[in-house]
Protein backbone atom coordinates (compact mmCIF):
# COMPACT_ATOMS: atom_id res chain seq x y z
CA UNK A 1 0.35 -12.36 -42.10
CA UNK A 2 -2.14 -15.38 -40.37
CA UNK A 3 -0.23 -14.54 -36.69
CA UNK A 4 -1.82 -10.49 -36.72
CA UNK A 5 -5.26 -12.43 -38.03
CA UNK A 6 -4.93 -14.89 -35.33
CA UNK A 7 -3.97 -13.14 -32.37
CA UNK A 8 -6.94 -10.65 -33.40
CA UNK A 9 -4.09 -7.35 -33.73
CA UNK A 10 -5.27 -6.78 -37.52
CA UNK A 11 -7.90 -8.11 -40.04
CA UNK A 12 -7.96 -8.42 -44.07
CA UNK A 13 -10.69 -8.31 -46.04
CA UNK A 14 -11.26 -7.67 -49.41
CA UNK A 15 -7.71 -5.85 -49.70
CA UNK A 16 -8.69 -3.64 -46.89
CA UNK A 17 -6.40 -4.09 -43.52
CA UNK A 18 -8.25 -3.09 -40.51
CA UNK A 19 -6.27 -2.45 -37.05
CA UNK A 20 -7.96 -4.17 -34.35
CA UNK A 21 -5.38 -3.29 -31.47
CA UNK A 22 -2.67 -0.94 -32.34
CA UNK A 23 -0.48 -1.23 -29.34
CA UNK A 24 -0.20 -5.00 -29.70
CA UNK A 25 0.80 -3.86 -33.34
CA UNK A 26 3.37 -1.76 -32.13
CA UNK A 27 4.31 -4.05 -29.73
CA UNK A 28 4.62 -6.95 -32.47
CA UNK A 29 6.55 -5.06 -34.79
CA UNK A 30 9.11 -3.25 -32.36
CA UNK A 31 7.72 -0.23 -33.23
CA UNK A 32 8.65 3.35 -31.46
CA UNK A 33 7.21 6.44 -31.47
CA UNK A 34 10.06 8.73 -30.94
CA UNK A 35 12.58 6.68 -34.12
CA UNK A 36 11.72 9.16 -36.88
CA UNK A 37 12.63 12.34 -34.61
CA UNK A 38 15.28 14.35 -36.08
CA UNK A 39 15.47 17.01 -33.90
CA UNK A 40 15.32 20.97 -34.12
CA UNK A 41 18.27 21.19 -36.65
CA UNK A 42 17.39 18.55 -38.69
CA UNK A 43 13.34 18.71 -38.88
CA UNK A 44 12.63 21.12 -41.42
């Protein structure tokens, strides 16, 4: 993806992806923190 490249969130080298700025990644990719919790009941 040039636009992470460009706007300096991410870099790829050599098949290696390096995060340069993880809350503009988040940010970029609607990300949230709290989407994958299931709760007590279901979190086993």
């Amino acid at each position: 993806m040039p636009e992470l490249r460009e706007e300096g969130i991410c870099t790829f080298i050599q098949g290696t992806v390096r995060i340069l700025n993880l809350p503009e990644l988040s940010n970029t990719g609607q990300y949230r923190w709290d989407y994958l919790y299931l709760g007590a009941d279901l979190d086993r």
